[in-house]
C-alpha atoms as a PDB file:
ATOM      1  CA  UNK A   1    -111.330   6.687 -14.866  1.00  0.00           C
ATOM      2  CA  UNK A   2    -108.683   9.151 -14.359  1.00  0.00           C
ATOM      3  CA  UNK A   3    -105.694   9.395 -16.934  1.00  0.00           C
ATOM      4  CA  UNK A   4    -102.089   8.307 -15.812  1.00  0.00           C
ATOM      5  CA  UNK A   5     -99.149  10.016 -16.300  1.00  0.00           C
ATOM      6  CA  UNK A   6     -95.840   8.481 -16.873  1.00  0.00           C
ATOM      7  CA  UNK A   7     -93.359   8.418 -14.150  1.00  0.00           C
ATOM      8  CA  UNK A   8     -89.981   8.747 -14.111  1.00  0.00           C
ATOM      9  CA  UNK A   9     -86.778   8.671 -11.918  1.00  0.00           C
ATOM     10  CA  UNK A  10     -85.779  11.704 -12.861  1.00  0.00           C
ATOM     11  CA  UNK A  11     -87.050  14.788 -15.194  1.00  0.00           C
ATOM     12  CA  UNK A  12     -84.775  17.572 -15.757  1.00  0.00           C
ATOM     13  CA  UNK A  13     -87.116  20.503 -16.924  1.00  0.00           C
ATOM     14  CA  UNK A  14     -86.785  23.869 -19.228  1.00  0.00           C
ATOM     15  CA  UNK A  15     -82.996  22.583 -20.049  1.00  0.00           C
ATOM     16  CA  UNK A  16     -80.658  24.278 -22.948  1.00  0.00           C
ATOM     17  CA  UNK A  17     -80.184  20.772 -24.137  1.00  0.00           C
ATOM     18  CA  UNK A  18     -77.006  19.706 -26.264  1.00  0.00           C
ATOM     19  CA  UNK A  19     -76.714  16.509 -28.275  1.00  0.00           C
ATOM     20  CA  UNK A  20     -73.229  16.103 -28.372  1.00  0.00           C
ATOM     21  CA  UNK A  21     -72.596  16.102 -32.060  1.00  0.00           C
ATOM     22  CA  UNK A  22     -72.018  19.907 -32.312  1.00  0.00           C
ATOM     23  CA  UNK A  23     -76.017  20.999 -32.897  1.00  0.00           C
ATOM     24  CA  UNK A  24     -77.273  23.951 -31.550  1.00  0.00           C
ATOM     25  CA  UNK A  25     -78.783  23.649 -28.293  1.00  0.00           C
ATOM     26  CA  UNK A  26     -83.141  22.882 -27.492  1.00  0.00           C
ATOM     27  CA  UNK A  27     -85.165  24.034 -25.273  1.00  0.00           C
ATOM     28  CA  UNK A  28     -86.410  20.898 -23.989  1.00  0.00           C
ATOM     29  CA  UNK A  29     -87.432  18.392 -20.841  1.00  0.00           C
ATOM     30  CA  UNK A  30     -84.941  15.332 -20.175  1.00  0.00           C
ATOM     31  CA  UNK A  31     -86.917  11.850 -18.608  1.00  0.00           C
ATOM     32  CA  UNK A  32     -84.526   9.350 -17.341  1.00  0.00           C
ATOM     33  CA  UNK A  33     -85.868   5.791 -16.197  1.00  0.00           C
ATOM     34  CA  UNK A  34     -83.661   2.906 -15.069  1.00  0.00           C
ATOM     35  CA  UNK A  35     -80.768   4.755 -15.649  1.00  0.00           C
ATOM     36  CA  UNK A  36     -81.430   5.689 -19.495  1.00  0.00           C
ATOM     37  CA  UNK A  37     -82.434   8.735 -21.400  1.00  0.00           C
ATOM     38  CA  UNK A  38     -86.195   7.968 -22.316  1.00  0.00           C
ATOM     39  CA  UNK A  39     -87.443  11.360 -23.460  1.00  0.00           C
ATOM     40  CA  UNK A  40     -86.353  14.629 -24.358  1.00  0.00           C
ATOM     41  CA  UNK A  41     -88.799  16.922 -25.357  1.00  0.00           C
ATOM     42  CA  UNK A  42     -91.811  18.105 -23.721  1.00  0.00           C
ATOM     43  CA  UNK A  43     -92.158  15.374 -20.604  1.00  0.00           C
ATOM     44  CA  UNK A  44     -96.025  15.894 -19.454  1.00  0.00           C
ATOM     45  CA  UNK A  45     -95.112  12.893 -16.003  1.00  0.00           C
ATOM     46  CA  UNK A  46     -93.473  13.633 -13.762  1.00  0.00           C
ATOM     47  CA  UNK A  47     -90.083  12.348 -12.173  1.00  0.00           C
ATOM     48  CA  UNK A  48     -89.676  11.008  -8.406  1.00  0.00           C
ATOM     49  CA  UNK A  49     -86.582  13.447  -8.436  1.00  0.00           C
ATOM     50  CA  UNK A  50     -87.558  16.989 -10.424  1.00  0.00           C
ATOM     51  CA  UNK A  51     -84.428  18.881 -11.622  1.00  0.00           C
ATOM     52  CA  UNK A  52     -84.651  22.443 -12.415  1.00  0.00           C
ATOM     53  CA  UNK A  53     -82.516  23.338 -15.666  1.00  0.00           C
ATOM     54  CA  UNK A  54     -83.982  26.641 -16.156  1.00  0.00           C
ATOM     55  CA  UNK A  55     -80.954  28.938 -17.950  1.00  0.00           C
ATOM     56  CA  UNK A  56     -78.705  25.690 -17.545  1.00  0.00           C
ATOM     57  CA  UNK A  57     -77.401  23.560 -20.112  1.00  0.00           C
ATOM     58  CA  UNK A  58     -78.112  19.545 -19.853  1.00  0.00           C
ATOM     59  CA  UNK A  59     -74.988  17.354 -22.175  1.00  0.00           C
ATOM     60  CA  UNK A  60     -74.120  13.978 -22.574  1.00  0.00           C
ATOM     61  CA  UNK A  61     -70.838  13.283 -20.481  1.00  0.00           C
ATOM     62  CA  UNK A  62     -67.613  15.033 -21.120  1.00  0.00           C
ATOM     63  CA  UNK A  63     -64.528  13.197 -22.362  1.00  0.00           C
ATOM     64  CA  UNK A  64     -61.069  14.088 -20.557  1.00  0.00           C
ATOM     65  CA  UNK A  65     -59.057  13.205 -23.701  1.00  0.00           C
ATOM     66  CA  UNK A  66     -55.781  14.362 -21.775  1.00  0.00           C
ATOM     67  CA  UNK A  67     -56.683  13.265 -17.970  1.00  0.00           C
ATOM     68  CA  UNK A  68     -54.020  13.836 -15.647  1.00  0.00           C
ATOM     69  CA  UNK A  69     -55.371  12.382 -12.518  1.00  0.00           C
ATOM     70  CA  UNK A  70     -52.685   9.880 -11.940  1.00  0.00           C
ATOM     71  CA  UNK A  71     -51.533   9.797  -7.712  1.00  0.00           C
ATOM     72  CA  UNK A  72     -55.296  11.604  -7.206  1.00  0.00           C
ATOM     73  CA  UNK A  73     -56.880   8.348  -8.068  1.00  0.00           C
ATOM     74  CA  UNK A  74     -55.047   6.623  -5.136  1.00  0.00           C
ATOM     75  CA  UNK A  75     -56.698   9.128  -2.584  1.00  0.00           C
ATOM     76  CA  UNK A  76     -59.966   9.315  -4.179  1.00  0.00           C
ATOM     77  CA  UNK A  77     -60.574   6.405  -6.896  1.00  0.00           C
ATOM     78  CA  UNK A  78     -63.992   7.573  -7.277  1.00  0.00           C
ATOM     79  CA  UNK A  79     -62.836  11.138  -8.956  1.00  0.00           C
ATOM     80  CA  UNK A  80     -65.737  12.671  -8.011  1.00  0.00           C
ATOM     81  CA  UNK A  81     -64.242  16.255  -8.839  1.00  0.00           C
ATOM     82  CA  UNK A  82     -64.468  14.755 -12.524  1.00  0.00           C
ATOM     83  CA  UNK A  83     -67.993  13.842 -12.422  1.00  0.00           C
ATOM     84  CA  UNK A  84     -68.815  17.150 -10.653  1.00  0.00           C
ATOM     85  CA  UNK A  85     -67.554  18.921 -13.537  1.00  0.00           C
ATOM     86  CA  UNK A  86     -69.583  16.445 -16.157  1.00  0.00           C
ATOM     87  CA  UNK A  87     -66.557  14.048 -16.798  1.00  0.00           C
ATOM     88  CA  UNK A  88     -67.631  10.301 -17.442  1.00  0.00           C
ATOM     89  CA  UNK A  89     -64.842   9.163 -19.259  1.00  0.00           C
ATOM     90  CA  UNK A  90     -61.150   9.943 -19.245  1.00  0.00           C
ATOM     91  CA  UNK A  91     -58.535   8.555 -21.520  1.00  0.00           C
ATOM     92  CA  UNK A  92     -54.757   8.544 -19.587  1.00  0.00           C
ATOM     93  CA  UNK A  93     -51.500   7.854 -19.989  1.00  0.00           C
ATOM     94  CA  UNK A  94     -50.600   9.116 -23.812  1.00  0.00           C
ATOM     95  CA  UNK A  95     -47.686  10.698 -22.179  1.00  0.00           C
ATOM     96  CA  UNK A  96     -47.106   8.537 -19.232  1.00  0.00           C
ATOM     97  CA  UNK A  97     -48.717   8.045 -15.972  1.00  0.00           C
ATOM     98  CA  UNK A  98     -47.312   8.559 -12.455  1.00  0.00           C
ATOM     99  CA  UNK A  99     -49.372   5.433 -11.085  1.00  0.00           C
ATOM    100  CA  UNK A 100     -49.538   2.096 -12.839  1.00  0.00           C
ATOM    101  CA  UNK A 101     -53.886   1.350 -13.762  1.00  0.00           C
ATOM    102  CA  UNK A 102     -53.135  -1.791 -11.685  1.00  0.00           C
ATOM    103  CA  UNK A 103     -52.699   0.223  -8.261  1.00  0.00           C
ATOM    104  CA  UNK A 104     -55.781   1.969  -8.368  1.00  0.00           C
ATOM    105  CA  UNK A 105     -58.280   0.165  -5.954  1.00  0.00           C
ATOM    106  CA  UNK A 106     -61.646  -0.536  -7.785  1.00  0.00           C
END
């Protein structure tokens, strides 16, 4: 009987990985399952999507403390130019916003 290795939606491989909390960086693997970090580290399965990190560094999401999206949000409420850029949270309107949180479509 033949040995089973885990599976995994995704595995991000050979990754400069950072923590978040101002460490250095690792040199490690990232498995995600069901939407939730489940490894980091050397990952021996193997994911149904394999990402190559290889000279790339792999974060937690970004913070936007001083988001200025406002009117963008009505043309695109998905802001994917934010999540392209790592963004998965923005905090808005400490100085004002052009459009009202209640006008943006969900």
């Amino acid at each position: 009987m033949g040995r089973r290795t885990q599976t995994y939606d995704v595995v991000i491989r050979n990754g400069h990985v950072l923590d978040g909390a101002g460490n250095p960086w690792i040199a490690a693997d990232v498995a995600i399952a069901n939407g939730k970090l489940v490894k980091i580290g050397k990952v021996t399965g193997h994911g149904r999507r394999e990402i190559d990190a290889t000279g790339k560094y792999v974060s937690p999401g970004w913070i936007d403390m001083m988001d200025q999206s406002g009117e963008t949000l009505l043309v695109n409420d998905l802001a994917d130019n934010k999540v392209r850029e790592g963004v998965t949270t923005v905090i808005a309107g400490e100085g004002g916003t052009p459009v009202p949180a209640n006008e943006v479509e969900r």
